[in-house]
C-alpha atoms as a PDB file:
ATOM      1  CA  UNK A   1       3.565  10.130  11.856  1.00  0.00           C
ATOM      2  CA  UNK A   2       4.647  13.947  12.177  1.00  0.00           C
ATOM      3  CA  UNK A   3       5.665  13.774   8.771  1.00  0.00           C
ATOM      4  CA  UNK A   4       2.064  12.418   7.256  1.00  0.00           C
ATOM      5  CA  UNK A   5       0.481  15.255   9.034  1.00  0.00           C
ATOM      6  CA  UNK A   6       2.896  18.065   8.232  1.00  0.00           C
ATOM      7  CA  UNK A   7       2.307  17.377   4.519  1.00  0.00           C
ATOM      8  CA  UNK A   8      -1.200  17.626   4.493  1.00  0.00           C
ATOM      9  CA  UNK A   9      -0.746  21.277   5.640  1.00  0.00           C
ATOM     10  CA  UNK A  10       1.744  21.254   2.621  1.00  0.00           C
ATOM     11  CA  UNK A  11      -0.108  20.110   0.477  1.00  0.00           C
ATOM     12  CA  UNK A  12      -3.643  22.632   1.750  1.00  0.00           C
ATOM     13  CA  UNK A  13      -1.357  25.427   1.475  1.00  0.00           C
ATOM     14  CA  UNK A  14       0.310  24.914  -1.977  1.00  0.00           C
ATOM     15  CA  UNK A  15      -4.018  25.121  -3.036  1.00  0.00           C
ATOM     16  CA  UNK A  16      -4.279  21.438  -3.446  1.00  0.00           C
ATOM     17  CA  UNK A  17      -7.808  20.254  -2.332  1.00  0.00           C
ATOM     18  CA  UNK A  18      -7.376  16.613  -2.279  1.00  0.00           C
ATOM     19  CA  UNK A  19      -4.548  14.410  -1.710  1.00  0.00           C
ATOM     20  CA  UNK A  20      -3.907  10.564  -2.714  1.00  0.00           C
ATOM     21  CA  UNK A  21      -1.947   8.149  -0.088  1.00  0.00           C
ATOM     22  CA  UNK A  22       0.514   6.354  -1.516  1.00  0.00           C
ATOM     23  CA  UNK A  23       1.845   2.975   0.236  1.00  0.00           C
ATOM     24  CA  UNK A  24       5.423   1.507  -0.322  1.00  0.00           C
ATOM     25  CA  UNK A  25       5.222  -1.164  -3.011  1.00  0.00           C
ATOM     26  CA  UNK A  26       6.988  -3.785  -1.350  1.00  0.00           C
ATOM     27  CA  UNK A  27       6.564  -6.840   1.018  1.00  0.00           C
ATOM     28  CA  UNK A  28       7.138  -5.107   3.940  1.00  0.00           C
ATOM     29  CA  UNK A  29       4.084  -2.568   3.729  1.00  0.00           C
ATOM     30  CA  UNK A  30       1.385  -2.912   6.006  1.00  0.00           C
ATOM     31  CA  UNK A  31      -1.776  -4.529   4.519  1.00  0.00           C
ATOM     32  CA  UNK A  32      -4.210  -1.865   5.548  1.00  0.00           C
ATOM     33  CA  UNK A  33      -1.833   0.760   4.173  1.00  0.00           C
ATOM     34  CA  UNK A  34      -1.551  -1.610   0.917  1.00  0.00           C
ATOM     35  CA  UNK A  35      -5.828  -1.669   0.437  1.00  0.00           C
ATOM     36  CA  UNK A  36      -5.674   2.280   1.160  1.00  0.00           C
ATOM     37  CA  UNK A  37      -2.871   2.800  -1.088  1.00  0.00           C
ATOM     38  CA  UNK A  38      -4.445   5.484  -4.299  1.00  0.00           C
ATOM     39  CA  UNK A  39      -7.316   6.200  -2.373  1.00  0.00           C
ATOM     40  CA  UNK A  40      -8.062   9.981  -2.991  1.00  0.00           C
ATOM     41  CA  UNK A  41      -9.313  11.962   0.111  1.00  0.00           C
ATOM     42  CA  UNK A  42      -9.819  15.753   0.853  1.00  0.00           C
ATOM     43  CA  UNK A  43      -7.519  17.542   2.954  1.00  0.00           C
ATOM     44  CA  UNK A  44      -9.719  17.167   6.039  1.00  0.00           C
ATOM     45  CA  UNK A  45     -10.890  13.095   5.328  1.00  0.00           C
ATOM     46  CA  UNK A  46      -7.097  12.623   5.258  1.00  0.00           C
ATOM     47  CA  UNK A  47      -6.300  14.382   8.806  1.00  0.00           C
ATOM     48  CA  UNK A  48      -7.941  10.667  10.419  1.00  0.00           C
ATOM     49  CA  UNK A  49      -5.054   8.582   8.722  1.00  0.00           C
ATOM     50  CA  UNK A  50      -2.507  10.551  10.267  1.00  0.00           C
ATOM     51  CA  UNK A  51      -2.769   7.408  12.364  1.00  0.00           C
ATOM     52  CA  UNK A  52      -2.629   4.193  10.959  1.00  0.00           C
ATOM     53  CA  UNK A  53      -0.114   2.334  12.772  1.00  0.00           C
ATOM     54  CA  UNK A  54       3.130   3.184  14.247  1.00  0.00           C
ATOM     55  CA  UNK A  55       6.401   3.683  11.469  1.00  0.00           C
ATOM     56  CA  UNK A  56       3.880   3.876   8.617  1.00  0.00           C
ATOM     57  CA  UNK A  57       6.097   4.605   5.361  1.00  0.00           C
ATOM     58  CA  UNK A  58       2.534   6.222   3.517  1.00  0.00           C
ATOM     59  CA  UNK A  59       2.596   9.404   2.416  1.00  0.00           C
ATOM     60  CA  UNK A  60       0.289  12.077   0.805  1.00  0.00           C
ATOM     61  CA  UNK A  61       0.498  13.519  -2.323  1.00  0.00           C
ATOM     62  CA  UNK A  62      -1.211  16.269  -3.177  1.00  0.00           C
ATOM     63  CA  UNK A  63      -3.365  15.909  -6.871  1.00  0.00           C
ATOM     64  CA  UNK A  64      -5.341  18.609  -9.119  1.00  0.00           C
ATOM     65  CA  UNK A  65      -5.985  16.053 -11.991  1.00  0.00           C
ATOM     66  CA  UNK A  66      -7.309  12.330 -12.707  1.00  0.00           C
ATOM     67  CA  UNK A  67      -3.393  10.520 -12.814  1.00  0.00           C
ATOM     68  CA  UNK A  68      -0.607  10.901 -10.817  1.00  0.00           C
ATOM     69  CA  UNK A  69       2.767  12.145 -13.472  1.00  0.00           C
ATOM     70  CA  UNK A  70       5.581   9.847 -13.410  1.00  0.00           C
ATOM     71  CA  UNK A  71       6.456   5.992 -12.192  1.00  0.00           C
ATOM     72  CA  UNK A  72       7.091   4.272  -8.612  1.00  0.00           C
ATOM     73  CA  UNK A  73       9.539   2.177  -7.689  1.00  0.00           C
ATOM     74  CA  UNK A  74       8.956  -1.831  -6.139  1.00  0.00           C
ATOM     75  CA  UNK A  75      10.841  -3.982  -4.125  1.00  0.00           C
ATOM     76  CA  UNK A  76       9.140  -7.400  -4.605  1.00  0.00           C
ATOM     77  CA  UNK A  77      10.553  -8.751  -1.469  1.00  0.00           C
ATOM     78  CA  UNK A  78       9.978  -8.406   2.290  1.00  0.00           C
ATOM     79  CA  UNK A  79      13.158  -7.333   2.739  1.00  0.00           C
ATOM     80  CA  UNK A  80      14.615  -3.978   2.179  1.00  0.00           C
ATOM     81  CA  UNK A  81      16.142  -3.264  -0.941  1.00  0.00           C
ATOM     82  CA  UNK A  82      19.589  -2.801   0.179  1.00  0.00           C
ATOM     83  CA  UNK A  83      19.303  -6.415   1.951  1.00  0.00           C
ATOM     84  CA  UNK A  84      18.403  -7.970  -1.402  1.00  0.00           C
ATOM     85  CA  UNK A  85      21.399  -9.601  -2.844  1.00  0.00           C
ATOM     86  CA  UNK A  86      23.058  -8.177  -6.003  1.00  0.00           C
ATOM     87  CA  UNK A  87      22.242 -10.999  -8.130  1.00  0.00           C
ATOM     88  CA  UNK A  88      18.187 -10.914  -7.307  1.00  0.00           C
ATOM     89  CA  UNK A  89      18.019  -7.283  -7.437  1.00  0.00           C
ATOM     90  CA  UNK A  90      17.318  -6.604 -11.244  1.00  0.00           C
ATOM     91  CA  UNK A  91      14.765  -9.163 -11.102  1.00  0.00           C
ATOM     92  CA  UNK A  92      12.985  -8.099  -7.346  1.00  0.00           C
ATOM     93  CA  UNK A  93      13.232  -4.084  -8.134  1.00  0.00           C
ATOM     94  CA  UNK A  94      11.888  -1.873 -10.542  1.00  0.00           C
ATOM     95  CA  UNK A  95       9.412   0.509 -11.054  1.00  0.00           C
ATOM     96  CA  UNK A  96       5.743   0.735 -12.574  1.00  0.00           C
ATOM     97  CA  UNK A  97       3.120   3.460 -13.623  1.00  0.00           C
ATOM     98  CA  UNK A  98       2.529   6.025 -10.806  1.00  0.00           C
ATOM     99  CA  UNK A  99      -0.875   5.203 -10.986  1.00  0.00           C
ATOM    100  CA  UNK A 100      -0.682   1.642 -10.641  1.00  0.00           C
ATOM    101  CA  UNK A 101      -1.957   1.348  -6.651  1.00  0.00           C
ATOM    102  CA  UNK A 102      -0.884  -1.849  -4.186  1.00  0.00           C
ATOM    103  CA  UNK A 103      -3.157  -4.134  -4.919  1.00  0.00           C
ATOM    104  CA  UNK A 104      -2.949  -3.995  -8.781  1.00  0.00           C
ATOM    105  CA  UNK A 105       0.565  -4.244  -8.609  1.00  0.00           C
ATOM    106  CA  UNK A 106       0.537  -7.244  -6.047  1.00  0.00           C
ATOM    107  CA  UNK A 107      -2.186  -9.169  -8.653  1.00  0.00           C
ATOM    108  CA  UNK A 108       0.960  -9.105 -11.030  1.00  0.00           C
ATOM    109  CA  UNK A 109       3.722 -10.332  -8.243  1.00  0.00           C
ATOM    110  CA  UNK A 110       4.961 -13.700  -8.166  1.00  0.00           C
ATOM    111  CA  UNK A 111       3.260 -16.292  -6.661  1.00  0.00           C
ATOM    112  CA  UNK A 112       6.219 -16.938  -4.826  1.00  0.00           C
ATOM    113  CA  UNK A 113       5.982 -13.121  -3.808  1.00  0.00           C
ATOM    114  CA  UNK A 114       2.269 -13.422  -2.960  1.00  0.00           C
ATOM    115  CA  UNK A 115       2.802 -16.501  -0.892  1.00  0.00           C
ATOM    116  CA  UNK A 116       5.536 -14.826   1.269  1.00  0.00           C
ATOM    117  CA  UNK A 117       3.394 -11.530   1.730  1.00  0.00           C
ATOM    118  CA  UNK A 118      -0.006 -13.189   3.243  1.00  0.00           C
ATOM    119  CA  UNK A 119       1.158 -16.218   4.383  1.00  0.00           C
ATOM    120  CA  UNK A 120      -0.171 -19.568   3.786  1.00  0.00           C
ATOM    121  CA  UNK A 121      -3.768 -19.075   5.128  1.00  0.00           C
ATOM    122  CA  UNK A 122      -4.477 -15.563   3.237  1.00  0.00           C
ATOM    123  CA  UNK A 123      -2.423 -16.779   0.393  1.00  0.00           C
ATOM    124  CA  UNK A 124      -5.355 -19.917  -0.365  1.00  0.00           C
ATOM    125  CA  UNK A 125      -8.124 -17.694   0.296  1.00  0.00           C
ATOM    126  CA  UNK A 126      -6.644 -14.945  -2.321  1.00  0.00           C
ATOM    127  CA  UNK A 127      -5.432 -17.666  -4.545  1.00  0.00           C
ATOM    128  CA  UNK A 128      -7.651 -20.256  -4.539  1.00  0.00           C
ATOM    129  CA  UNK A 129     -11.197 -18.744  -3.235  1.00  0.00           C
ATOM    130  CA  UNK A 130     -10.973 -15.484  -4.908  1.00  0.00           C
ATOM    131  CA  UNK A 131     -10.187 -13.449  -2.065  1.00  0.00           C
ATOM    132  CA  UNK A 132      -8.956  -9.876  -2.383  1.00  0.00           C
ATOM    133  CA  UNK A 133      -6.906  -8.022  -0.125  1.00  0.00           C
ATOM    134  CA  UNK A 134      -9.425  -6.040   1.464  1.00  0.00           C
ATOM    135  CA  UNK A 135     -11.007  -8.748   2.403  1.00  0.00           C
ATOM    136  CA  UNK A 136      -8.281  -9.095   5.063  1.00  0.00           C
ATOM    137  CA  UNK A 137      -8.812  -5.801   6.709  1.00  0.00           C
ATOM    138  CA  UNK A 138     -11.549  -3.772   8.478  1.00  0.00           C
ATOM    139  CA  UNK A 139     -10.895  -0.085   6.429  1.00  0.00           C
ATOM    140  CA  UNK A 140     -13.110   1.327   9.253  1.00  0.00           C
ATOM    141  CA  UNK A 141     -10.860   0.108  12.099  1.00  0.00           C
ATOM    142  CA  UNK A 142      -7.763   0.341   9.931  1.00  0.00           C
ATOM    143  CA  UNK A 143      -7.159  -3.307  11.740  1.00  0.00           C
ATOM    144  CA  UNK A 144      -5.852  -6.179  10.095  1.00  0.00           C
ATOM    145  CA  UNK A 145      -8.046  -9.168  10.630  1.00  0.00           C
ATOM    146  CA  UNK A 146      -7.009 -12.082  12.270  1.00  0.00           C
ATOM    147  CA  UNK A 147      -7.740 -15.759  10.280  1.00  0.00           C
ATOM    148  CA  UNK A 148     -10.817 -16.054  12.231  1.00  0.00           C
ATOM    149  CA  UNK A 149     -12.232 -12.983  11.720  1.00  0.00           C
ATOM    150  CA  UNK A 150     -11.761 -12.990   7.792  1.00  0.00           C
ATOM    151  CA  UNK A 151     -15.272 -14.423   6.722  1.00  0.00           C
ATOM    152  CA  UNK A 152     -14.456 -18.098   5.690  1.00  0.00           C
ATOM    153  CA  UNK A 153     -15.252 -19.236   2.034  1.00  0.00           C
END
């Protein structure tokens, strides 16, 4: 978490007024940090998600225009790349548009992918009751919600 906060002072002292959060594209990212993944924030709203949850892999990135330059790389899998065997990998890692955040990127996952993410109870609700992802989290609480506090359909 000493590494979230240390770039926002970075990122304040470079000029930069705002910053976006960035989430890991892969199974293994926290759901809260996956629905707060592009979010812009100023330097000061950011200072409160210094916090999340323990080992969060987020990160700031400090932003002066509309787009973020460049692409990001995925891993769509719950485990870590290097765990991935050789034969999967071309088809489970890649990279997309820099701008792309979480959630757009998980609409165009596999279902298999999708499935193995939420589990079986989130996985109806987003599949089959047009749930979205924040619908699984309290953003004020930065809490994931159990299955019966998600509202049912």
């Amino acid at each position: 978490m000493q590494i979230i906060r240390n770039s926002l002072g970075v990122w304040r002292d470079l000029g930069f007024k705002q910053v976006v959060l960035l989430s890991v594209l892969d199974g293994r990212s926290n759901l809260v940090c996956a629905c707060l993944d592009g979010t812009r924030f100023s330097i000061q709203e950011a200072q409160i998600l210094t916090t999340i949850h323990h080992d969060c892999r987020c990160c700031f990135v400090g932003i002066h225009h509309d787009c973020l330059p460049g692409t990001r790389a995925f891993v769509m899998d719950t485990k870590a790349a290097k765990n991935i065997e050789m034969k999967y990998r071309q088809q489970k890692i890649g990279q997309v548009d820099a701008n792309i955040t979480f959630i757009e990127w998980f609409d165009s996952c596999t279902t298999r992918f999708q499935l193995e993410y939420l589990g079986a109870f989130r996985f109806n609700l987003f599949k089959n009751h047009n749930y979205k992802l924040t619908d699984f989290v309290d953003l004020r609480t930065f809490k994931i919600l159990n299955n019966e506090e998600i509202i049912r359909p």
